[in-house]
N, C-alpha and C. Protein backbone atom coordinates (compact mmCIF):
# COMPACT_ATOMS: atom_id res chain seq x y z
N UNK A 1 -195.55 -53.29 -135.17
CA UNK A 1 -194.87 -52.18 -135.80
C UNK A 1 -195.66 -50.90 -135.52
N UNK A 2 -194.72 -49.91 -134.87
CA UNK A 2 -195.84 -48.31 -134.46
C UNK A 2 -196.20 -48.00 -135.77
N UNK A 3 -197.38 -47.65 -136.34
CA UNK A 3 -197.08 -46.10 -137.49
C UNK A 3 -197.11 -44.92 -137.26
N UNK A 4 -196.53 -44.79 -138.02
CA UNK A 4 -195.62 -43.41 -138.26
C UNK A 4 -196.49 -42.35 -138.93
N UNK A 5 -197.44 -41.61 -138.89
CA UNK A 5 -198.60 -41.13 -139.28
C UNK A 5 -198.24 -39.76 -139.81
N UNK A 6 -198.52 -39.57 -141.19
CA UNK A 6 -198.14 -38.23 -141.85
C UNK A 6 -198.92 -37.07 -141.49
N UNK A 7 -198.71 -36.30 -140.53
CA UNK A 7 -199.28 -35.34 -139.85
C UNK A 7 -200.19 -34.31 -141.21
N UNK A 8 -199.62 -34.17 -142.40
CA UNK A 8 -200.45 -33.48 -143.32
C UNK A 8 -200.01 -34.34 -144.93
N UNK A 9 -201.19 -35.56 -145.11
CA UNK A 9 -201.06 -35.81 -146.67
C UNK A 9 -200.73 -35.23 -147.81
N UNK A 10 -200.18 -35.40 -148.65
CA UNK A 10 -200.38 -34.71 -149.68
C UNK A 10 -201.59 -34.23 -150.36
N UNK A 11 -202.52 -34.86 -150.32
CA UNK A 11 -203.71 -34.69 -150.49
C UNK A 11 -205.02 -33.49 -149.79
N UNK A 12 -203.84 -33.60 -148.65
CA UNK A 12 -204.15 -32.33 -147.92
C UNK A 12 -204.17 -31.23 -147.20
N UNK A 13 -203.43 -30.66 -148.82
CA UNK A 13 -202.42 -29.36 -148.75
C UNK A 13 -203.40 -28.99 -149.74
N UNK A 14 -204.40 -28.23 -149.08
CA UNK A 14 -205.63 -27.36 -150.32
C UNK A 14 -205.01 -26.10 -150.48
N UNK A 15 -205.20 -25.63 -151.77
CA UNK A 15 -204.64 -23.98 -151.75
C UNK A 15 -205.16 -23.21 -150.93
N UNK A 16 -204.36 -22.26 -150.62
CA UNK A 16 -205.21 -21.52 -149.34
C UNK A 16 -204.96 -19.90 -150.55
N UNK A 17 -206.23 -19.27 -150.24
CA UNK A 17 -206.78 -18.12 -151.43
C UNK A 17 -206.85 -16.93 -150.66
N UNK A 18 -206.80 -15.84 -151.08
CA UNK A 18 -207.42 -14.94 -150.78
C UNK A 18 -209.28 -14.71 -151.20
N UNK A 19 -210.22 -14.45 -150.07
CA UNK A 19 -211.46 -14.51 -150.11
C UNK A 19 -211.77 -13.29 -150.41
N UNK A 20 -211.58 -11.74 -149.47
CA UNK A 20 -211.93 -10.55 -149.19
C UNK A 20 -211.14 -9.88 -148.39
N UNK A 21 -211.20 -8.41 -148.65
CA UNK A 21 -210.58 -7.62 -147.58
C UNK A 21 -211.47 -7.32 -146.94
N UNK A 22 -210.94 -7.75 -145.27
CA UNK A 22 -211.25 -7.33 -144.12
C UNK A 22 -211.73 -5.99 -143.87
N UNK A 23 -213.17 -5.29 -144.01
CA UNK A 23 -212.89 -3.84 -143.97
C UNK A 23 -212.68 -3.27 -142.54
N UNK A 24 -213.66 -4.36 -141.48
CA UNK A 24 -213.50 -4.01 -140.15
C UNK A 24 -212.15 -3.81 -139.61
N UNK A 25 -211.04 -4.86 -140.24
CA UNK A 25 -210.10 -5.15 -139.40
C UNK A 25 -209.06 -3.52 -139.97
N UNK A 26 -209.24 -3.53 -141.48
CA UNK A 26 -208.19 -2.55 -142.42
C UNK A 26 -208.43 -1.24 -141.63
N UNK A 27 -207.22 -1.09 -141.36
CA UNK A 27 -206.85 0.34 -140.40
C UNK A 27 -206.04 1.24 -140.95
N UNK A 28 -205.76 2.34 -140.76
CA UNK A 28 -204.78 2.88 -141.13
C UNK A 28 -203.75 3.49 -140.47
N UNK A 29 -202.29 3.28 -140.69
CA UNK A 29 -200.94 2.97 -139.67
C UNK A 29 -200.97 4.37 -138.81
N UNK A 30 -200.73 4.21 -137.59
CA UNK A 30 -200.87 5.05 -136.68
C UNK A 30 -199.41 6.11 -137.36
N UNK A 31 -199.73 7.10 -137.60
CA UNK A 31 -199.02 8.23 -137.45
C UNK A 31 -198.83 7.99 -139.06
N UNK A 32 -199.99 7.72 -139.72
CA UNK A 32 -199.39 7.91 -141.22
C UNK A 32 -200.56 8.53 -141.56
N UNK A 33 -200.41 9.67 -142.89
CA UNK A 33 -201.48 10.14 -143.56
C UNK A 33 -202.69 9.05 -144.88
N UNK A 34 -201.31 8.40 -145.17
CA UNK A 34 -201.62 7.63 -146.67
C UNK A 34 -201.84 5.79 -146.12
N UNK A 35 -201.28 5.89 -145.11
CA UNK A 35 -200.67 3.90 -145.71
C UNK A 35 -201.83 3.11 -144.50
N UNK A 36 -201.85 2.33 -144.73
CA UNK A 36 -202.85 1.62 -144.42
C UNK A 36 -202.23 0.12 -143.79
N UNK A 37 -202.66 -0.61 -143.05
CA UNK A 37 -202.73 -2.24 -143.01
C UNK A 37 -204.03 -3.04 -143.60
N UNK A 38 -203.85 -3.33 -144.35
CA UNK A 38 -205.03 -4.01 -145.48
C UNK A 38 -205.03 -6.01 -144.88
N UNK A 39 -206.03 -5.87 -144.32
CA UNK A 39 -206.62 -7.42 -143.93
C UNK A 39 -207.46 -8.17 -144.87
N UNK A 40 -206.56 -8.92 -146.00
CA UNK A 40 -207.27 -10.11 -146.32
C UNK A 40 -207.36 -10.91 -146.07
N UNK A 41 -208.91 -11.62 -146.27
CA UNK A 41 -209.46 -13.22 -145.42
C UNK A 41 -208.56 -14.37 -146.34
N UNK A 42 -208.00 -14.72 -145.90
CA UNK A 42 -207.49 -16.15 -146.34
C UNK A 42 -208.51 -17.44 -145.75
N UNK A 43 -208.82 -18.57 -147.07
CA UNK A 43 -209.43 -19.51 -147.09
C UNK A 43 -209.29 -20.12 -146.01
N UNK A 44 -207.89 -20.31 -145.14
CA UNK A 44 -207.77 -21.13 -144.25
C UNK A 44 -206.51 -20.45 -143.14
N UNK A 45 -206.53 -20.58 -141.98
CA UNK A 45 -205.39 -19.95 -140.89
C UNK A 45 -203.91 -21.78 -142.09
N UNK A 46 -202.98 -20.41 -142.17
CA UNK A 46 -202.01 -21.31 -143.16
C UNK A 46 -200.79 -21.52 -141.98
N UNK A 47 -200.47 -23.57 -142.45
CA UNK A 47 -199.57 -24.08 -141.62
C UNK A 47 -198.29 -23.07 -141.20
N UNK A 48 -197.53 -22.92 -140.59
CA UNK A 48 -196.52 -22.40 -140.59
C UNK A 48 -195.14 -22.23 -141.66
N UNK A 49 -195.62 -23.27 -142.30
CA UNK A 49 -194.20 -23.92 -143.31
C UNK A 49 -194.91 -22.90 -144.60
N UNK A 50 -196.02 -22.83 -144.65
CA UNK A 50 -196.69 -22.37 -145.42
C UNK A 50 -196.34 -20.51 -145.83
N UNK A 51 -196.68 -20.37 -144.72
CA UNK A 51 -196.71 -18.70 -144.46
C UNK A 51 -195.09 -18.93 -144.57
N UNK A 52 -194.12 -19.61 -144.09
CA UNK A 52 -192.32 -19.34 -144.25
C UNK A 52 -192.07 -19.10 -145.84
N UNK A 53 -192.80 -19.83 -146.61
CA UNK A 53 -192.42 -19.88 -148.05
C UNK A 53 -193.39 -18.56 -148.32
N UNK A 54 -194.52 -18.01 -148.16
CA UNK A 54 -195.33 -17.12 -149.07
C UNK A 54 -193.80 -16.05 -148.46
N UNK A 55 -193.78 -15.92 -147.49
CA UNK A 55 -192.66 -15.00 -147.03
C UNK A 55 -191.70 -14.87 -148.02
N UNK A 56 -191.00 -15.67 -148.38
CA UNK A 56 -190.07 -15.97 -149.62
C UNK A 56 -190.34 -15.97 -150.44
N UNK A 57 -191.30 -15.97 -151.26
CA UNK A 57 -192.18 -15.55 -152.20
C UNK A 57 -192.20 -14.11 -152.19
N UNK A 58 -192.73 -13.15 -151.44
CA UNK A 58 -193.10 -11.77 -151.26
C UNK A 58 -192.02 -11.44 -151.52
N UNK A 59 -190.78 -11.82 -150.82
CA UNK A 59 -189.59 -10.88 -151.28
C UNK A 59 -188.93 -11.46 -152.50
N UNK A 60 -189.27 -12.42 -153.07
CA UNK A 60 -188.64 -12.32 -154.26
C UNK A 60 -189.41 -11.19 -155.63
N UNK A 61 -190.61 -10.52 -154.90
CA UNK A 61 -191.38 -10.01 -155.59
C UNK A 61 -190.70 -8.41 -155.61
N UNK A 62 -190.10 -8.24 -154.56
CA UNK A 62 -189.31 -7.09 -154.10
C UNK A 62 -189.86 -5.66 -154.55
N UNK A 63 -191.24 -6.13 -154.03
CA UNK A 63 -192.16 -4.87 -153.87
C UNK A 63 -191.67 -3.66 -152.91
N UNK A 64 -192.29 -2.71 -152.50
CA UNK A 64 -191.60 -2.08 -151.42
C UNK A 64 -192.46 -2.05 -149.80
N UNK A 65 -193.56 -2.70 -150.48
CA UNK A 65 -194.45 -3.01 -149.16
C UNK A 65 -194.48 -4.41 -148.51
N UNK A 66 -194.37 -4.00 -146.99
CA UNK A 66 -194.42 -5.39 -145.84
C UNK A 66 -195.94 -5.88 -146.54
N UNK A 67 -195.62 -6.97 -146.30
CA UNK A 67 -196.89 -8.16 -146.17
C UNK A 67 -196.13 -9.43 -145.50
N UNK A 68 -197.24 -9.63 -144.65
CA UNK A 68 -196.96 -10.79 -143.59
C UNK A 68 -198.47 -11.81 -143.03
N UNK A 69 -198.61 -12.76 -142.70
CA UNK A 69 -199.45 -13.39 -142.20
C UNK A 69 -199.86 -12.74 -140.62
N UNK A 70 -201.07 -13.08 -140.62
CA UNK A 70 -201.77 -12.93 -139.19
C UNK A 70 -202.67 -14.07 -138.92
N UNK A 71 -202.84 -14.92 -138.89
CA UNK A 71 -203.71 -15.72 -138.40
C UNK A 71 -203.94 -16.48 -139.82
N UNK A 72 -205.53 -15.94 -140.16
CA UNK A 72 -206.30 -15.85 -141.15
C UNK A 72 -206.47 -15.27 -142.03
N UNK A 73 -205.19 -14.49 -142.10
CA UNK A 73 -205.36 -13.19 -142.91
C UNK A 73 -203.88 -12.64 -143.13
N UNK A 74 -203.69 -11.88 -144.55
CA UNK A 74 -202.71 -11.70 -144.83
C UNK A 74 -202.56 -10.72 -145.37
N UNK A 75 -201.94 -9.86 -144.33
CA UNK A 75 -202.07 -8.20 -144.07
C UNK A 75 -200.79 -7.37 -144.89
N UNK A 76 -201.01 -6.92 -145.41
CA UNK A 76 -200.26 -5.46 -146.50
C UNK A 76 -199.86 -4.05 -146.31
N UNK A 77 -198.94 -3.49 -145.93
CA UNK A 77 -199.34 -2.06 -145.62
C UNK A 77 -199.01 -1.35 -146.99
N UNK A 78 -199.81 -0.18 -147.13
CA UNK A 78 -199.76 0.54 -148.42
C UNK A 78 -200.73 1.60 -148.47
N UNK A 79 -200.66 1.89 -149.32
CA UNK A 79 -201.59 3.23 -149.68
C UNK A 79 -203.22 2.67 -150.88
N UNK A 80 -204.17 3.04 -150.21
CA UNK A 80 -205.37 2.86 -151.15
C UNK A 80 -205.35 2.45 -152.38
N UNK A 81 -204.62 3.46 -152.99
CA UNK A 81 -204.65 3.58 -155.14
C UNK A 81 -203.71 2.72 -155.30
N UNK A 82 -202.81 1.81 -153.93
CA UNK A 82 -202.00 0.70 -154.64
C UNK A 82 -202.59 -0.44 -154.83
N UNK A 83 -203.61 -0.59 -153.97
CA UNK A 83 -204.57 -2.14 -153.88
C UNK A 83 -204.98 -2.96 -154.99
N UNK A 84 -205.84 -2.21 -156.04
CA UNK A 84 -206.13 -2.74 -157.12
C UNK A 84 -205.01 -3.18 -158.02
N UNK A 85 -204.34 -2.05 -158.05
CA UNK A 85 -203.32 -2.33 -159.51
C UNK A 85 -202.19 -2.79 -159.41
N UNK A 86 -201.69 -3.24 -158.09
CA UNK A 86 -200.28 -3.42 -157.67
C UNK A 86 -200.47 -4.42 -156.51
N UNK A 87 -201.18 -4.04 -155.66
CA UNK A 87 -201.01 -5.00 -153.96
C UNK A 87 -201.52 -6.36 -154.09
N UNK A 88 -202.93 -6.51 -154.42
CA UNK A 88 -203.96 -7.71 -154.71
C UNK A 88 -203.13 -8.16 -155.48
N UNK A 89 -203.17 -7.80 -156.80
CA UNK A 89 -202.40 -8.78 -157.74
C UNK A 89 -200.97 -9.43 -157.46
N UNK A 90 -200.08 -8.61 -156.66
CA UNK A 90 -198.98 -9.26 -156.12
C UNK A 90 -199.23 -10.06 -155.23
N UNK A 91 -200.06 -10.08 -154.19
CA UNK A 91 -200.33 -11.09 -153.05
C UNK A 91 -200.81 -12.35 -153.51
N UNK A 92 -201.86 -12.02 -154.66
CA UNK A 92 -202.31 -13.63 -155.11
C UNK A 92 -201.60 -14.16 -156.15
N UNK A 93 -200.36 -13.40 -156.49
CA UNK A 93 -199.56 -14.05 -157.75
C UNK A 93 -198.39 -14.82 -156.46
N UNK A 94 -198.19 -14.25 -155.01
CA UNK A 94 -197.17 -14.53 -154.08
C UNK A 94 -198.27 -15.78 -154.12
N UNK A 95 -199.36 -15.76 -153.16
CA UNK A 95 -200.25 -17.04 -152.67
C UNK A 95 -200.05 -17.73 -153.92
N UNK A 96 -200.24 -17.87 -155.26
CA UNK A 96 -199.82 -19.21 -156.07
C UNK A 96 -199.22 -19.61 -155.96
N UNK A 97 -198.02 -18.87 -155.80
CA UNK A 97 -196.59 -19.26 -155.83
C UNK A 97 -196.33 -20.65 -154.53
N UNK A 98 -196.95 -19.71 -153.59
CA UNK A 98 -196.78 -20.35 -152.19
C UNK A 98 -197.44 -21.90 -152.29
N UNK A 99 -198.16 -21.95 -153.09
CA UNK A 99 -199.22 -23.22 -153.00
C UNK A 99 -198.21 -24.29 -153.61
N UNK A 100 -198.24 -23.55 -154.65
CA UNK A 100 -197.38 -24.87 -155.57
C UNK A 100 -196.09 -25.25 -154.58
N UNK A 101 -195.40 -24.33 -153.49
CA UNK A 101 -193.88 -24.59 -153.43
C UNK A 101 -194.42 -25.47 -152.19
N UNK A 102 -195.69 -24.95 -151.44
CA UNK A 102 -196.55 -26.01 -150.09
C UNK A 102 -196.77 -27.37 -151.07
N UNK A 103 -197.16 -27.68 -152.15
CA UNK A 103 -197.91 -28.88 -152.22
C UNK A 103 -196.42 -29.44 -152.53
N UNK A 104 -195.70 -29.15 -153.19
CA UNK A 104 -194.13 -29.65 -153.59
C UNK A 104 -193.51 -30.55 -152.20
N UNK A 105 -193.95 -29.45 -151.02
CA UNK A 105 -192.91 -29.40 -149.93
C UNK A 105 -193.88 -30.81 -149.10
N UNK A 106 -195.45 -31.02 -149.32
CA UNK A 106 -195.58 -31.83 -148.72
C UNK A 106 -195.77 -32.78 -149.20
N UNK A 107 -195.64 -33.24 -150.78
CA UNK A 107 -195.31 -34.77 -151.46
C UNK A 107 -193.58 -35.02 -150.71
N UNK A 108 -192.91 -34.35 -150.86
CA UNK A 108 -191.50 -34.81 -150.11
C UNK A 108 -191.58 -35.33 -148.93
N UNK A 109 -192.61 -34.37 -148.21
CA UNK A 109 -192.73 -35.07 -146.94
C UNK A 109 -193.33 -36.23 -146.88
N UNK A 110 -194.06 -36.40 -147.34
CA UNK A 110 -194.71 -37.92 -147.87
C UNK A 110 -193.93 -38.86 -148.45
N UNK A 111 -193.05 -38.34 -149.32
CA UNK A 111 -191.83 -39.58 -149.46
C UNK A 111 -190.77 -39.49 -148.80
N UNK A 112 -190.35 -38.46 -148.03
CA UNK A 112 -189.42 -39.21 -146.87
C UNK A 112 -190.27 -39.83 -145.77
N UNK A 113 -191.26 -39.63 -145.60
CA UNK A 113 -191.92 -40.32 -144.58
C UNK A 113 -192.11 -41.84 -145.06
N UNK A 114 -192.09 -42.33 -145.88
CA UNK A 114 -192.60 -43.51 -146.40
C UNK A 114 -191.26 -43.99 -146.80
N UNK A 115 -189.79 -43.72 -146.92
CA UNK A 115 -188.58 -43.62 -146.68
C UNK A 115 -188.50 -44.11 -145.38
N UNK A 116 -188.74 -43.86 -145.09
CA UNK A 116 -188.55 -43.73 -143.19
C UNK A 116 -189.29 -45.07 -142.65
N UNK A 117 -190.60 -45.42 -142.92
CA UNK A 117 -191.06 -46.55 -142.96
C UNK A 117 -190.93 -47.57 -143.33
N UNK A 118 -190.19 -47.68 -144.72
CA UNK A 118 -189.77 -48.92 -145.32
C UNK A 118 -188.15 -49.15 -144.30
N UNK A 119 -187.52 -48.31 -144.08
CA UNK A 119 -186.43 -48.47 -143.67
C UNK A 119 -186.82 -49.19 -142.71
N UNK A 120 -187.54 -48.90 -141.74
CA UNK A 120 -188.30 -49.37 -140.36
C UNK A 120 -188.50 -50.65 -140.24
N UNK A 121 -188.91 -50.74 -141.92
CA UNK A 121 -189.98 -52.57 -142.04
C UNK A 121 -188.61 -53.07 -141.96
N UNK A 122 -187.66 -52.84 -143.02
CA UNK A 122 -186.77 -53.86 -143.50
C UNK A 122 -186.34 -53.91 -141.88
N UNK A 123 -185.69 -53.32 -141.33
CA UNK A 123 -184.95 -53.42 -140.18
C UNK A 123 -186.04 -54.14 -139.21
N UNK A 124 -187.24 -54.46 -139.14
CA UNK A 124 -187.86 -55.45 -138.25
C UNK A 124 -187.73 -56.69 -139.07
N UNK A 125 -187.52 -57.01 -140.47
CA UNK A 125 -187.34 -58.08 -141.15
C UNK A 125 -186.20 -58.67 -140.46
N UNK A 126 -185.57 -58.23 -140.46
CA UNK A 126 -184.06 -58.58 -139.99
C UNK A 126 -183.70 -58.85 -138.80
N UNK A 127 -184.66 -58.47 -138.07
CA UNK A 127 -184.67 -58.88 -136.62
C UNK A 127 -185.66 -59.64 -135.98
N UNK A 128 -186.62 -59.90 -137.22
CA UNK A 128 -187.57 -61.00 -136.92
C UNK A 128 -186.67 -62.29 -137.43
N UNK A 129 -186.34 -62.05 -138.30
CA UNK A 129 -185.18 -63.42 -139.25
C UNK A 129 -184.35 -63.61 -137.89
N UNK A 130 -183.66 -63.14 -137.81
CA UNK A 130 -182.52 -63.14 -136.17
C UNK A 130 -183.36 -64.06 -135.52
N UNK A 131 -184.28 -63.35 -134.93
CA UNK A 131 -185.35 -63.81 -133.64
C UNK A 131 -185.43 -65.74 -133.59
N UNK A 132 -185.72 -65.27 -135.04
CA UNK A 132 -186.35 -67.29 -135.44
C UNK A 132 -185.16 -67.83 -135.37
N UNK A 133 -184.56 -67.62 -136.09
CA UNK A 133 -182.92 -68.65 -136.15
C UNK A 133 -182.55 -68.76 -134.90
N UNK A 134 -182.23 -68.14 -133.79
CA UNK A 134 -181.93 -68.46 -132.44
C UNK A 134 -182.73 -69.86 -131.68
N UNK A 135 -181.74 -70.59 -131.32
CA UNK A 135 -181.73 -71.74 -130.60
C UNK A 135 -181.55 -71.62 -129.36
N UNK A 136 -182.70 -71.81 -128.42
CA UNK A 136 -182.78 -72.05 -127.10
C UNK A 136 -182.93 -73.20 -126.13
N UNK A 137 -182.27 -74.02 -126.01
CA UNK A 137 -182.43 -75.34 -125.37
C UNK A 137 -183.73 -75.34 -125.62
């Protein structure tokens, strides 16, 4: 029987955090006086499925500022005096959000995967049973 190997356990879907803002990387938007791209270090470069949901997250927050993933980091554009009192706190209230809806999304995957396997077994049961009962001179 192949296995069928769960590319990411449930077990290991760690929250991924905000650490620090990037000061090297934080620039400010070409042809703007005020707004900025603000680079925070995230704990870990986040799966793809991951960053799709913080995405969905952010806009249910329906702030008026882009924030999007980059790698390792999860970049904001805005103005300085929004960071403390408005930006940070929305990004890591989005990143909770995101964690819980990641760890949700990969226990499912873990039980359809194990769905998927039992189906697998029974159906070699059944064709091992077959196998034996056949009479060959």
């Amino acid at each position: 029987m192949p296995h069928i190997t769960n590319p990411l356990p449930s077990d290991a879907a760690p929250d991924i955090r905000i650490t620090r803002l990037n000061t090297d990387k934080t620039q400010k938007d070409p042809g703007s006086a005020a707004v900025y791209h603000f680079y925070f270090e995230l704990t870990s470069h986040p799966p793809s499925e991951w960053s799709s949901l913080f995405n969905r997250e952010w806009e249910i927050l329906h702030l008026p500022r882009v924030a999007r993933i980059d790698g390792g980091f999860l970049v904001v554009h805005g103005e300085i005096r929004e960071v403390a009192p408005t930006l940070l706190p929305a990004l890591k209230q989005a990143a909770a959000k995101t964690n819980a809806a990641y760890r949700e999304h990969v226990a499912n995957e873990a039980l359809a995967l194990e769905r998927r396997e039992n189906v697998w077994r029974d159906e070699r049961k059944d064709i091992d049973a077959l196998a034996a009962s056949l009479k060959y001179d």
